[in-house]
C-alpha atoms as a PDB file:
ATOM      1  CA  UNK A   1      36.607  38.332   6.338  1.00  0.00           C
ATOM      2  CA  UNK A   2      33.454  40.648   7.509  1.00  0.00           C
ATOM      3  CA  UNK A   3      33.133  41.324   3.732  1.00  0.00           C
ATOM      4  CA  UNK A   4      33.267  37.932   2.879  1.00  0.00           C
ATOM      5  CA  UNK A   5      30.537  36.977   5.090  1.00  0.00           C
ATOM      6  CA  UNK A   6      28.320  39.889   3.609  1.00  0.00           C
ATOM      7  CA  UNK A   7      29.216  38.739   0.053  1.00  0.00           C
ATOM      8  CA  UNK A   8      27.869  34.935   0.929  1.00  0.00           C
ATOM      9  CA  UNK A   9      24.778  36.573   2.790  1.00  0.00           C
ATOM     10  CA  UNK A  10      24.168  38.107  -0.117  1.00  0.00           C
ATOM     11  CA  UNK A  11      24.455  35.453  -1.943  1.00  0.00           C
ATOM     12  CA  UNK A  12      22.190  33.146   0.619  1.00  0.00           C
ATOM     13  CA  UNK A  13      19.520  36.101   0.638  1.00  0.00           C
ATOM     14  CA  UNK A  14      19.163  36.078  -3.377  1.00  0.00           C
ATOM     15  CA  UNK A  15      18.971  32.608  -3.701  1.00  0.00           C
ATOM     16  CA  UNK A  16      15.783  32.443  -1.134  1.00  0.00           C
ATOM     17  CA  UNK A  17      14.264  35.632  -3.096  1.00  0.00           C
ATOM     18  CA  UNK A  18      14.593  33.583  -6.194  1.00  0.00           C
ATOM     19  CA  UNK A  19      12.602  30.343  -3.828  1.00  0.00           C
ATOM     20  CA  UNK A  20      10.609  32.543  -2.485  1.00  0.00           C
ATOM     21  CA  UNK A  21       9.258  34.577  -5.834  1.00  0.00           C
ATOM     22  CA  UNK A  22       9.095  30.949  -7.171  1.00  0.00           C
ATOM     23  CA  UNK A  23       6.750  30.158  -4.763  1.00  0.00           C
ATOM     24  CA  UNK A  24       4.490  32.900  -4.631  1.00  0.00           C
ATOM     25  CA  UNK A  25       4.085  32.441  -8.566  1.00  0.00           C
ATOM     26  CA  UNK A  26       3.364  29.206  -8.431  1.00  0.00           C
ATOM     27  CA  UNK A  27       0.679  30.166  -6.095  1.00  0.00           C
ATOM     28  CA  UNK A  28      -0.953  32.533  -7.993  1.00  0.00           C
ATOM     29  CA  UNK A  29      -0.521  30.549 -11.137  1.00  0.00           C
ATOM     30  CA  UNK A  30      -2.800  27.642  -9.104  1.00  0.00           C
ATOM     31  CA  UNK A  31      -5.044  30.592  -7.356  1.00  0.00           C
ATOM     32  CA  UNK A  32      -5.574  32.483 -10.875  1.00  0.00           C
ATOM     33  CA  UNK A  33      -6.446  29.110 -12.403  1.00  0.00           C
ATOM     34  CA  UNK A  34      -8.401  28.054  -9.475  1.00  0.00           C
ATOM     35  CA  UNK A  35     -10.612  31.111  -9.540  1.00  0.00           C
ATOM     36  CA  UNK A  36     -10.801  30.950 -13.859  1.00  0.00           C
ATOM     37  CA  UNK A  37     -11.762  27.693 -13.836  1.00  0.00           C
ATOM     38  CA  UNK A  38     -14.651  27.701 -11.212  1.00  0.00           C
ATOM     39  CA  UNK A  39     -16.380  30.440 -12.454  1.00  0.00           C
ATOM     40  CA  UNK A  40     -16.127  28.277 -16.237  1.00  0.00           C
ATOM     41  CA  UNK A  41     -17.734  25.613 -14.451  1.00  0.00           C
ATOM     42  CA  UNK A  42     -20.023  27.943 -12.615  1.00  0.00           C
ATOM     43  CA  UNK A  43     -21.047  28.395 -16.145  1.00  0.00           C
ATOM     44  CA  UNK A  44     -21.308  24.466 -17.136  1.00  0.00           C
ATOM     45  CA  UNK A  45     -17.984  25.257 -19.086  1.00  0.00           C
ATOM     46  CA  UNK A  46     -16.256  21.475 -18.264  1.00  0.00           C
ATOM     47  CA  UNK A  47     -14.479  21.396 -21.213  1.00  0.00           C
ATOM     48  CA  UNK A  48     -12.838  24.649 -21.061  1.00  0.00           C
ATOM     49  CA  UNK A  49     -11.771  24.290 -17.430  1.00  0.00           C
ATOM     50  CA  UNK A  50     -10.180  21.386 -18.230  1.00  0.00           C
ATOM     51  CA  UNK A  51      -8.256  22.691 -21.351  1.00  0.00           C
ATOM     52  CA  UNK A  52      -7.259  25.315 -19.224  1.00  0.00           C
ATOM     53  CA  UNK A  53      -5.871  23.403 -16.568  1.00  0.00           C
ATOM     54  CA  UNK A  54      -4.322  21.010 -18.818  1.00  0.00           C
ATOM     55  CA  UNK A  55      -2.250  23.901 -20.375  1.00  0.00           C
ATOM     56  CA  UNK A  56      -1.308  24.567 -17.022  1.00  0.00           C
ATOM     57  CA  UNK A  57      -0.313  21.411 -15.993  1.00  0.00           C
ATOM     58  CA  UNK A  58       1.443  21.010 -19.346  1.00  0.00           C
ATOM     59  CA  UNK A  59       3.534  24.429 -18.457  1.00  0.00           C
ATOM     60  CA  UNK A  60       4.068  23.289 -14.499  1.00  0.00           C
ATOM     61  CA  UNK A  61       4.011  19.512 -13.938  1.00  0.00           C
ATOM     62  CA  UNK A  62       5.393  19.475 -10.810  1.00  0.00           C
ATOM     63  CA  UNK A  63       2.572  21.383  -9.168  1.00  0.00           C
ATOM     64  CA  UNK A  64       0.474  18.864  -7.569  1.00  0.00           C
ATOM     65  CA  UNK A  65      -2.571  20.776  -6.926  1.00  0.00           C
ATOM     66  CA  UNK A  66      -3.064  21.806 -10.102  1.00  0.00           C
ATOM     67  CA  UNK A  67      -2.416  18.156 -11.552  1.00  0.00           C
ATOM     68  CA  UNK A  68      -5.499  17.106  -8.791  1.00  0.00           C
ATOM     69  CA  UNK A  69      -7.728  19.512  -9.874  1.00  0.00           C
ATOM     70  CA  UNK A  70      -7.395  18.331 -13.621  1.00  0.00           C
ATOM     71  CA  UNK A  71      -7.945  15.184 -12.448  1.00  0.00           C
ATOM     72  CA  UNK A  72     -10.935  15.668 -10.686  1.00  0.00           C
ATOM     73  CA  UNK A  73     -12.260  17.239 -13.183  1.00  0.00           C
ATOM     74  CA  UNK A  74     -11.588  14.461 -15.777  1.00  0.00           C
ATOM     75  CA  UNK A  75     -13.744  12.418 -13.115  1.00  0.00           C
ATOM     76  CA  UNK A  76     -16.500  14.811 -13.190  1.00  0.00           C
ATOM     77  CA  UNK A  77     -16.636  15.125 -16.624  1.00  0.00           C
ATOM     78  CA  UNK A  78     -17.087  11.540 -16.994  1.00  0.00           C
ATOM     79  CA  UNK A  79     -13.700  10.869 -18.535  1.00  0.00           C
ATOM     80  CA  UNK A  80     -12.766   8.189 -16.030  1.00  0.00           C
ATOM     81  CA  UNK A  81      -9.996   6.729 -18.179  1.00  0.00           C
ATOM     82  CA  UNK A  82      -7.856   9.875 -18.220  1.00  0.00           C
ATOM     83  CA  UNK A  83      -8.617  10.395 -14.400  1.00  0.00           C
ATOM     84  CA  UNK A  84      -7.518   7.216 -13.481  1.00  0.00           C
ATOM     85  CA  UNK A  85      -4.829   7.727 -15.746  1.00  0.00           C
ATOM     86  CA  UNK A  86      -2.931  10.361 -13.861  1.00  0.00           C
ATOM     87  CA  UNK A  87      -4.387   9.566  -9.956  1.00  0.00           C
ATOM     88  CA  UNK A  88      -1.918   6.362 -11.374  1.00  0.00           C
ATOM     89  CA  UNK A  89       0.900   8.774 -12.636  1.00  0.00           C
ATOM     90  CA  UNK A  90       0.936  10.697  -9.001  1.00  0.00           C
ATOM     91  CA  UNK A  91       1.089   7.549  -6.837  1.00  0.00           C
ATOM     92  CA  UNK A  92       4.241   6.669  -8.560  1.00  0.00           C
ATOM     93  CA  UNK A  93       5.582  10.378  -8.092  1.00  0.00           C
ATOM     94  CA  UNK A  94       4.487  10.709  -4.685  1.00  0.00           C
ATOM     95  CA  UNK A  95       5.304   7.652  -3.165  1.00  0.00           C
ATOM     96  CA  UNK A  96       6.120   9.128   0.022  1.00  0.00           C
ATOM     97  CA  UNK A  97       4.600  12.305   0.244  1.00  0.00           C
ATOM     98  CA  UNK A  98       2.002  13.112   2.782  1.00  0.00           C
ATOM     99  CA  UNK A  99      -0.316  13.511  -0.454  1.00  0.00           C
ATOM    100  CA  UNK A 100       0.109  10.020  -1.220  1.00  0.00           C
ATOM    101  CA  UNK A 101      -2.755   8.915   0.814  1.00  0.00           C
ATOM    102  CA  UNK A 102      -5.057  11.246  -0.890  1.00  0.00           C
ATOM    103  CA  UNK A 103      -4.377  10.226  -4.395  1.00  0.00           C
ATOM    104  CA  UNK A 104      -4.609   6.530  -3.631  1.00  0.00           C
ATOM    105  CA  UNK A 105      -8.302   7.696  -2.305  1.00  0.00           C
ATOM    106  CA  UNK A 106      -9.069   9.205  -5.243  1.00  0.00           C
ATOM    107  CA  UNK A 107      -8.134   7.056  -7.771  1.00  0.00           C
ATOM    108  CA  UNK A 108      -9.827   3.950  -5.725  1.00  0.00           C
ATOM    109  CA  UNK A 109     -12.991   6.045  -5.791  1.00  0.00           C
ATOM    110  CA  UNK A 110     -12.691   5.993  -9.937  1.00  0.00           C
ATOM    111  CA  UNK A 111     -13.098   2.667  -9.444  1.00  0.00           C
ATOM    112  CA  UNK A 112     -15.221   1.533  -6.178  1.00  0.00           C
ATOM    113  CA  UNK A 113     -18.330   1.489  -8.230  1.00  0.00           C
ATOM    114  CA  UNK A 114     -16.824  -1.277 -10.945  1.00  0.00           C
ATOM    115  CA  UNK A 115     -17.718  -4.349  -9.289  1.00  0.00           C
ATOM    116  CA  UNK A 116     -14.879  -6.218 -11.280  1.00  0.00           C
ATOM    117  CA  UNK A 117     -12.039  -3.437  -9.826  1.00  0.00           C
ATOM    118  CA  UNK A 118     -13.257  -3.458  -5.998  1.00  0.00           C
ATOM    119  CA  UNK A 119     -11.261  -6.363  -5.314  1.00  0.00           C
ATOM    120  CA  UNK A 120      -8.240  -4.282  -6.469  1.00  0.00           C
ATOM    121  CA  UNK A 121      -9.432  -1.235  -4.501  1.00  0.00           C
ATOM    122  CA  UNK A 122      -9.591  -2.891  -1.290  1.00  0.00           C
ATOM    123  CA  UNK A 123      -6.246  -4.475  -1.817  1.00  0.00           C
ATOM    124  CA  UNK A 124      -4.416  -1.068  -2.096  1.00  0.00           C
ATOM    125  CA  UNK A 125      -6.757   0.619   0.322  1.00  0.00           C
ATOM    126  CA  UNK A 126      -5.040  -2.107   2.838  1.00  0.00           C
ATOM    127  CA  UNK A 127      -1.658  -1.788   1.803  1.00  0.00           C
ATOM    128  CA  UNK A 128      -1.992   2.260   2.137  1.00  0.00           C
ATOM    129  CA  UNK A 129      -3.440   1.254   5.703  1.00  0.00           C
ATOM    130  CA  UNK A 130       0.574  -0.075   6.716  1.00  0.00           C
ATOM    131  CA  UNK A 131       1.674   3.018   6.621  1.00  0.00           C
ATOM    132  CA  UNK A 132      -1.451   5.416   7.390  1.00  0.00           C
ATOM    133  CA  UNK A 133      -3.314   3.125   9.345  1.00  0.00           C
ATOM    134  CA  UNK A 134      -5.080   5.980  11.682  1.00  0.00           C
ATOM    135  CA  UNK A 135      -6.651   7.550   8.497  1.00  0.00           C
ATOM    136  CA  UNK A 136      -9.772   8.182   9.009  1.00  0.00           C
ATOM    137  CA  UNK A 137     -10.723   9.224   5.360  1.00  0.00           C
ATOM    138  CA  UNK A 138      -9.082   5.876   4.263  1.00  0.00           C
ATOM    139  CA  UNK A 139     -11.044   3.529   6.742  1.00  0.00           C
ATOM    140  CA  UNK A 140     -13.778   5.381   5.436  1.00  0.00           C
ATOM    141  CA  UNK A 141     -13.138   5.044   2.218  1.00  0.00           C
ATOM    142  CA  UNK A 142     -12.593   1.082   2.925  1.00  0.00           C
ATOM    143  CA  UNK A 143     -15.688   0.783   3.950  1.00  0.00           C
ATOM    144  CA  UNK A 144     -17.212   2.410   1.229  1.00  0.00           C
ATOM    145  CA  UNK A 145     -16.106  -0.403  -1.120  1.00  0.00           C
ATOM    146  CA  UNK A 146     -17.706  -3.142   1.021  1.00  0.00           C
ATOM    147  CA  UNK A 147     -20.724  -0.787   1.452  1.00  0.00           C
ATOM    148  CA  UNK A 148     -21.172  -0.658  -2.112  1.00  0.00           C
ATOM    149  CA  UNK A 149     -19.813  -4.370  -3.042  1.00  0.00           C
ATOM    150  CA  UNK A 150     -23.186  -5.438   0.073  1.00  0.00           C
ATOM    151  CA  UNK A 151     -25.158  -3.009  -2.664  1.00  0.00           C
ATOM    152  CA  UNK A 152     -24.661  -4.550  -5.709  1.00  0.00           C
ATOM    153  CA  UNK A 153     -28.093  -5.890  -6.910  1.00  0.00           C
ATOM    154  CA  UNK A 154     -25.883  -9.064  -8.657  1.00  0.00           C
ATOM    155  CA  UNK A 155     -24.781 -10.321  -5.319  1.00  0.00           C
ATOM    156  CA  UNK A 156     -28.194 -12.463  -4.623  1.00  0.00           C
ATOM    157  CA  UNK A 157     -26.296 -14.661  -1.352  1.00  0.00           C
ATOM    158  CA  UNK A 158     -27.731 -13.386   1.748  1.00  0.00           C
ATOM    159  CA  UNK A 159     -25.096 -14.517   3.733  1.00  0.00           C
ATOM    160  CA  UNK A 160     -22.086 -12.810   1.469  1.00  0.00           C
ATOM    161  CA  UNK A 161     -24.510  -9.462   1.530  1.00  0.00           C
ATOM    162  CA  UNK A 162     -24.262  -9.598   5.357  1.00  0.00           C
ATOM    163  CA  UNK A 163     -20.635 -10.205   5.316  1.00  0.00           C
ATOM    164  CA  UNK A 164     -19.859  -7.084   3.492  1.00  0.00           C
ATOM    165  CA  UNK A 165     -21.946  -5.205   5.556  1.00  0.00           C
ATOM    166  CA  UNK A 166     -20.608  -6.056   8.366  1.00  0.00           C
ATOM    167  CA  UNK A 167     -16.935  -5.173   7.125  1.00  0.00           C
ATOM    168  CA  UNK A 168     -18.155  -1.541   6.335  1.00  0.00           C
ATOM    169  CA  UNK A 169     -19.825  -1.204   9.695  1.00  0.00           C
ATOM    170  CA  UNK A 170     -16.378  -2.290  11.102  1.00  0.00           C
ATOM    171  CA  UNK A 171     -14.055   0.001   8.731  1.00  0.00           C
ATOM    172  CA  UNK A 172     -16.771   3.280   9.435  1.00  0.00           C
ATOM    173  CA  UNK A 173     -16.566   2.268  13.232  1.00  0.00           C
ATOM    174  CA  UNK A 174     -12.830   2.990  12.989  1.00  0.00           C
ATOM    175  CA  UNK A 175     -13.070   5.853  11.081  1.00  0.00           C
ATOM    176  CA  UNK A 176     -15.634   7.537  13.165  1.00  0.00           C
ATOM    177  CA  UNK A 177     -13.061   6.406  16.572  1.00  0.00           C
ATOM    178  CA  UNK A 178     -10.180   8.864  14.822  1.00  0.00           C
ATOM    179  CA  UNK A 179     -12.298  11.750  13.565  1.00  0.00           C
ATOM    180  CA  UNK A 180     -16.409  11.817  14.938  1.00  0.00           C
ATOM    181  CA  UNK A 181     -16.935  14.416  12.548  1.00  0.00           C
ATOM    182  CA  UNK A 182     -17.159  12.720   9.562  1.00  0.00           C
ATOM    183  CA  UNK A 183     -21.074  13.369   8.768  1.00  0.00           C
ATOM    184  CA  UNK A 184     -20.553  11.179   5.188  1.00  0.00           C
ATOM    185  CA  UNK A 185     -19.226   8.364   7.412  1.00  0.00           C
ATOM    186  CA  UNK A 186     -22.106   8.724  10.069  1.00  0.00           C
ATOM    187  CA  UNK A 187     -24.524   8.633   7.367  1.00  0.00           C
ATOM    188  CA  UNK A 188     -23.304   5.326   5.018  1.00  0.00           C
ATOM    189  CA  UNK A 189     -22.852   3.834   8.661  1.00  0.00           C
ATOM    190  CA  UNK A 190     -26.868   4.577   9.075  1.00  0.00           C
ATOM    191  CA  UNK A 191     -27.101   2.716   5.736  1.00  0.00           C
ATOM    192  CA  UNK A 192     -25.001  -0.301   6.564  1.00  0.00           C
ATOM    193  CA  UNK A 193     -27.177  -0.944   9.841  1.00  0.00           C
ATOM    194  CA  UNK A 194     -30.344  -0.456   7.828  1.00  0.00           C
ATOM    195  CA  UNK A 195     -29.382  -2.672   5.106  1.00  0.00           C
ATOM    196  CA  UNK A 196     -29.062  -5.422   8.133  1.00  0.00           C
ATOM    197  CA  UNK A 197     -31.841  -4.423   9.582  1.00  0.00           C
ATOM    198  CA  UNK A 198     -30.918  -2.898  12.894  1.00  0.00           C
ATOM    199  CA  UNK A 199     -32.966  -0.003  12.561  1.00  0.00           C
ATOM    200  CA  UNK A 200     -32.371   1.833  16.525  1.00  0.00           C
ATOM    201  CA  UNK A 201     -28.939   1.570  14.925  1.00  0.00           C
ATOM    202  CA  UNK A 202     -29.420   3.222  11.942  1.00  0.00           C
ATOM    203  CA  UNK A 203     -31.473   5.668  13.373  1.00  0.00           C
ATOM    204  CA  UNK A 204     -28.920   6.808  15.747  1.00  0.00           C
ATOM    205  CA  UNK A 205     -26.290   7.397  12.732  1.00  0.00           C
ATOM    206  CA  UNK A 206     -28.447   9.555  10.934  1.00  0.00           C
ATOM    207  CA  UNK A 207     -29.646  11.441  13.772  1.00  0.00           C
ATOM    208  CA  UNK A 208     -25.634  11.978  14.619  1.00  0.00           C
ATOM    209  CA  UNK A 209     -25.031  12.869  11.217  1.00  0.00           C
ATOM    210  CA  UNK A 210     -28.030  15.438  10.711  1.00  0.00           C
ATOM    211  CA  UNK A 211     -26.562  16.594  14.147  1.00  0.00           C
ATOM    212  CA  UNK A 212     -23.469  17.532  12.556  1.00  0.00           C
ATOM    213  CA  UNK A 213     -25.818  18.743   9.257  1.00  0.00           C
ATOM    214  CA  UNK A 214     -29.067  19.684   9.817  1.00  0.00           C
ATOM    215  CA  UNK A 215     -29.778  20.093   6.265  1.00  0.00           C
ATOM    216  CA  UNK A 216     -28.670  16.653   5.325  1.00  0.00           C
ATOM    217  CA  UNK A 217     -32.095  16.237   3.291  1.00  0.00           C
ATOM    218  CA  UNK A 218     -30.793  12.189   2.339  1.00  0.00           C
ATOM    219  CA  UNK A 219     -30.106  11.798   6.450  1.00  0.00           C
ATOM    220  CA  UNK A 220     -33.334  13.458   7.318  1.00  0.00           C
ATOM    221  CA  UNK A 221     -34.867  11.090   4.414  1.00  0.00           C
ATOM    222  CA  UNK A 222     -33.164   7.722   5.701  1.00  0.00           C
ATOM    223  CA  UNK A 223     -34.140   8.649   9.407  1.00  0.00           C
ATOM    224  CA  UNK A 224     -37.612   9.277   8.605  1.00  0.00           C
ATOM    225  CA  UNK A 225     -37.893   5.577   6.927  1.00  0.00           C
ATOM    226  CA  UNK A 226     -36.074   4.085  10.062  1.00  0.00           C
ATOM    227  CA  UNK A 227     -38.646   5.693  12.186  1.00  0.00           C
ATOM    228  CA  UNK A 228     -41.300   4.456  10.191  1.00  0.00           C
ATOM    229  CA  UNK A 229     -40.031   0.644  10.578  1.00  0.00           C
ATOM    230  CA  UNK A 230     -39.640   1.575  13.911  1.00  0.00           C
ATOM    231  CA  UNK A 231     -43.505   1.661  14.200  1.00  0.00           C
ATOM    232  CA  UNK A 232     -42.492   5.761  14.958  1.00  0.00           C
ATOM    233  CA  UNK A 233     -44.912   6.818  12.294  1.00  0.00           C
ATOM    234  CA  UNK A 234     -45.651  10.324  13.535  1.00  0.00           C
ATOM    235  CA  UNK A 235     -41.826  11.356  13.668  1.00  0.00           C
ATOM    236  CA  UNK A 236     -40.702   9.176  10.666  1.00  0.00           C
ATOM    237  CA  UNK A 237     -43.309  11.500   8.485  1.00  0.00           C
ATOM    238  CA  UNK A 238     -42.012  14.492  10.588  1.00  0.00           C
ATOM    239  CA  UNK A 239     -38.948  13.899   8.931  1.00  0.00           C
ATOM    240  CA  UNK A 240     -39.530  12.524   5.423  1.00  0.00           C
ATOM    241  CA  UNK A 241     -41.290  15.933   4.857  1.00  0.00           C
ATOM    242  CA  UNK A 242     -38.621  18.003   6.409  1.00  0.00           C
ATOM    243  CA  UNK A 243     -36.472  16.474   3.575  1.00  0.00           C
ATOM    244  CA  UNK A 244     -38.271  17.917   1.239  1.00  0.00           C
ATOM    245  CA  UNK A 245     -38.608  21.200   2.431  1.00  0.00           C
ATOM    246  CA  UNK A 246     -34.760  20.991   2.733  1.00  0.00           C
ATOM    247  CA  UNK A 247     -34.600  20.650  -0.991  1.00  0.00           C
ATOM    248  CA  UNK A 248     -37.654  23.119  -1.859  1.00  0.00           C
ATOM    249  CA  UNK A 249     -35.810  25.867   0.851  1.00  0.00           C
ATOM    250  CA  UNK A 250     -32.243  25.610  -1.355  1.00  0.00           C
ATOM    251  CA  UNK A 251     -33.844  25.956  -4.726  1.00  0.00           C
ATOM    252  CA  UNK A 252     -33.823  22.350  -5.266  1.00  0.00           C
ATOM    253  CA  UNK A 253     -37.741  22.124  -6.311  1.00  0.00           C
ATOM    254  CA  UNK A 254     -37.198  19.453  -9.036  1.00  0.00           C
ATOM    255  CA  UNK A 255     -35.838  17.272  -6.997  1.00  0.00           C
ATOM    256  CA  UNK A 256     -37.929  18.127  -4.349  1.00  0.00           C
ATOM    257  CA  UNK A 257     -40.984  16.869  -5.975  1.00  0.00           C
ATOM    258  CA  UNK A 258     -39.144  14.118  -6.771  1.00  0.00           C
ATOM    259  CA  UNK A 259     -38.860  13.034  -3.091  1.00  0.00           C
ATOM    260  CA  UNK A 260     -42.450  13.958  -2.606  1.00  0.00           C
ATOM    261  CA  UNK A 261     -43.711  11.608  -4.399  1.00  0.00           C
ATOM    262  CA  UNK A 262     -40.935   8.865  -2.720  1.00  0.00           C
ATOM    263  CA  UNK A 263     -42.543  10.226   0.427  1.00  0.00           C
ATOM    264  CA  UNK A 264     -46.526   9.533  -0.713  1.00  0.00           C
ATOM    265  CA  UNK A 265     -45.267   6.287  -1.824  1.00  0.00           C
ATOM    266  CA  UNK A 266     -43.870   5.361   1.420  1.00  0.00           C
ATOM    267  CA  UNK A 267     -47.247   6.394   3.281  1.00  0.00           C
ATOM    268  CA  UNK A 268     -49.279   4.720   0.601  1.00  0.00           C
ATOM    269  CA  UNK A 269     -47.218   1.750   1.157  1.00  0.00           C
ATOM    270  CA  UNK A 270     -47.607   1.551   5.318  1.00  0.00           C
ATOM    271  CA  UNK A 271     -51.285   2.734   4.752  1.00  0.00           C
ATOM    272  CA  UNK A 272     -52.359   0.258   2.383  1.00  0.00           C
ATOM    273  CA  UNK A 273     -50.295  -3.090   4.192  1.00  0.00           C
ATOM    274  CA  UNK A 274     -52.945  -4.858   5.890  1.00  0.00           C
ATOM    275  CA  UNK A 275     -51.067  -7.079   7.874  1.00  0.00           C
ATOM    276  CA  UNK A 276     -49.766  -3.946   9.516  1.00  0.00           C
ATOM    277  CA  UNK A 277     -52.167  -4.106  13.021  1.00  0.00           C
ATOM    278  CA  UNK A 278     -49.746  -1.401  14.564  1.00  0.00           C
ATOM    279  CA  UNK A 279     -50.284   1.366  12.323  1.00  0.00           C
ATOM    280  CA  UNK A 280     -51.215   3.854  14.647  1.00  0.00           C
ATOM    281  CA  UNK A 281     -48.983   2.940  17.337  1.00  0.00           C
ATOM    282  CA  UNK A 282     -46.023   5.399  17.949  1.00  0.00           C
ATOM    283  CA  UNK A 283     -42.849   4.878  19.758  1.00  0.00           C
ATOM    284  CA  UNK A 284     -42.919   6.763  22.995  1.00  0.00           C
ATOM    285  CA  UNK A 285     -40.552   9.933  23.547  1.00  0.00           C
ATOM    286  CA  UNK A 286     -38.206   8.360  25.913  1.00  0.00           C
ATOM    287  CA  UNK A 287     -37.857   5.241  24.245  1.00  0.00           C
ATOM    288  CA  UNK A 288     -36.918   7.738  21.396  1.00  0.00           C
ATOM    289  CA  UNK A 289     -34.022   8.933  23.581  1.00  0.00           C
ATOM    290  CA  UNK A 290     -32.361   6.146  24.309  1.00  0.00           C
ATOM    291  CA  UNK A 291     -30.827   5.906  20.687  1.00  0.00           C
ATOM    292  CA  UNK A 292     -31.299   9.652  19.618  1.00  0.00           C
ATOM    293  CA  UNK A 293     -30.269  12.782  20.067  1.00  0.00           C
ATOM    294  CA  UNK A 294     -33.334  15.176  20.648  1.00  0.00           C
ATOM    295  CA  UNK A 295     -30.786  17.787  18.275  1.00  0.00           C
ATOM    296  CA  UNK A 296     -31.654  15.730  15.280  1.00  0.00           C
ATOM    297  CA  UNK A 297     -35.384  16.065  15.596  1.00  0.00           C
ATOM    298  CA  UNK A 298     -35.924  19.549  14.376  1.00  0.00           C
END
């Protein structure tokens, strides 16, 4: 009997060896091609990272990471067909994994900025929201498609503009009440109020999201125009040119002159507007407070 038992715990302890070394190679197959294909595209080498992890997905199917990095990189590589293409092929084969959430994410983001797909977007955005309705990267995502649907320079009704704002204010709201860490949500929240007009508003998401990233240059940018309409001219210039020194500090100088010359525009702009009698008026420092954090104003 006793050597019965140590004959099947044998048995037991090969069999989770053989799990076990399975696993730890399939690890270091998707670390090794992790690591070999970042430093290709390090290099600008898109096309060979993505033969490379196409012959690994190829040799391994059923490793999901790999199959998300090759699609992500199909996406970044501007072949949106083939991405979409296999985001499609791991819904169906994840139906009920926690990944599925994820992949329905990513392929809807192929998509969000076709204005004939967002319809279909938001559609399975909702029906992933039955099951995964406390999501905050899917609420977020949500209202990403109305953000950019209240965007599109077609859409000429005022009315239907403010509708779709409004729906992306409501889906970020939610996000942001499951996870307030989201900086990308806090900051295309600041857009959505600013795009309506309710500037305190939008000032207040930017400063929370430069709070969580100071060196959010496109926060810092948006804040400093909010302040402006705000009649805040002193700050709002404070940060306009903080933006660019963001992007001149990481290297960025291209696009750093870039946004100076958005930023002389924007002064030439209030400067030259005549019917502008409060130009030199500024908003006081505890009015400033009542919608900001002082954090953000660095």
């Amino acid at each position: 009997m006793l050597r019965l038992l140590g004959i099947a715990l044998i048995v037991i302890c090969v069999g989770c060896l053989v799990i076990f070394h399975s696993e730890i190679k399939r690890f270091s197959d998707t670390f090794l091609s992790s690591r070999e294909g970042q430093e290709m595209l390090n290099e600008g080498d898109y096309a060979g990272a993505i033969a490379l992890y196409e012959e690994k997905v190829e040799a391994d199917p059923g490793n999901y990471s790999l199959s998300m990095a090759l699609a992500s990189l199909y996406g970044l590589h501007r072949q949106r067909d083939k991405a979409i293409e296999l985001y499609r092929t791991l819904m169906a084969k994840y139906p009920d994994s926690p990944e599925h959430t994820a992949i329905v994410i990513a392929y809807g983001r192929m998509q969000e900025n076709l204005p004939e797909k967002r319809n279909n977007v938001i559609s399975l955005y909702r029906k992933a929201l039955r099951s995964d309705s406390d999501n905050p990267d899917l609420l977020s995502a949500l209202g990403t498609v109305y953000l950019k649907a209240g965007d599109n320079p077609n859409e000429t009704r005022q009315e239907m503009k403010s509708w779709l704002y409004e729906w992306a204010i409501y889906y970020y709201r939610l996000a942001l009440a499951f996870d307030s860490k989201q900086e990308g949500t806090r900051f295309n929240l600041g857009v959505a109020y600013q795009q309506t007009e309710r500037y305190e508003k939008a000032a207040s998401s930017y400063c929370n999201a430069l709070v969580l990233n100071p060196n959010a240059f496109e926060a810092r940018f948006n804040l400093g125009l909010t302040l402006v309409n705000l009649d805040a001219l002193e700050q709002g210039y404070q940060q306009l040119a903080r933006s660019v020194s963001i992007l001149s500090d990481a290297g960025r100088v291209p696009e750093a002159q870039r946004l100076a010359e958005r930023v002389q525009e924007v002064k030439t702009m209030v400067y030259n507007d005549s019917s502008n009698s409060g130009l030199q008026s500024e908003m006081d420092e505890s009015t400033l407070s009542k919608f900001m954090s002082p954090a953000c104003l660095i």
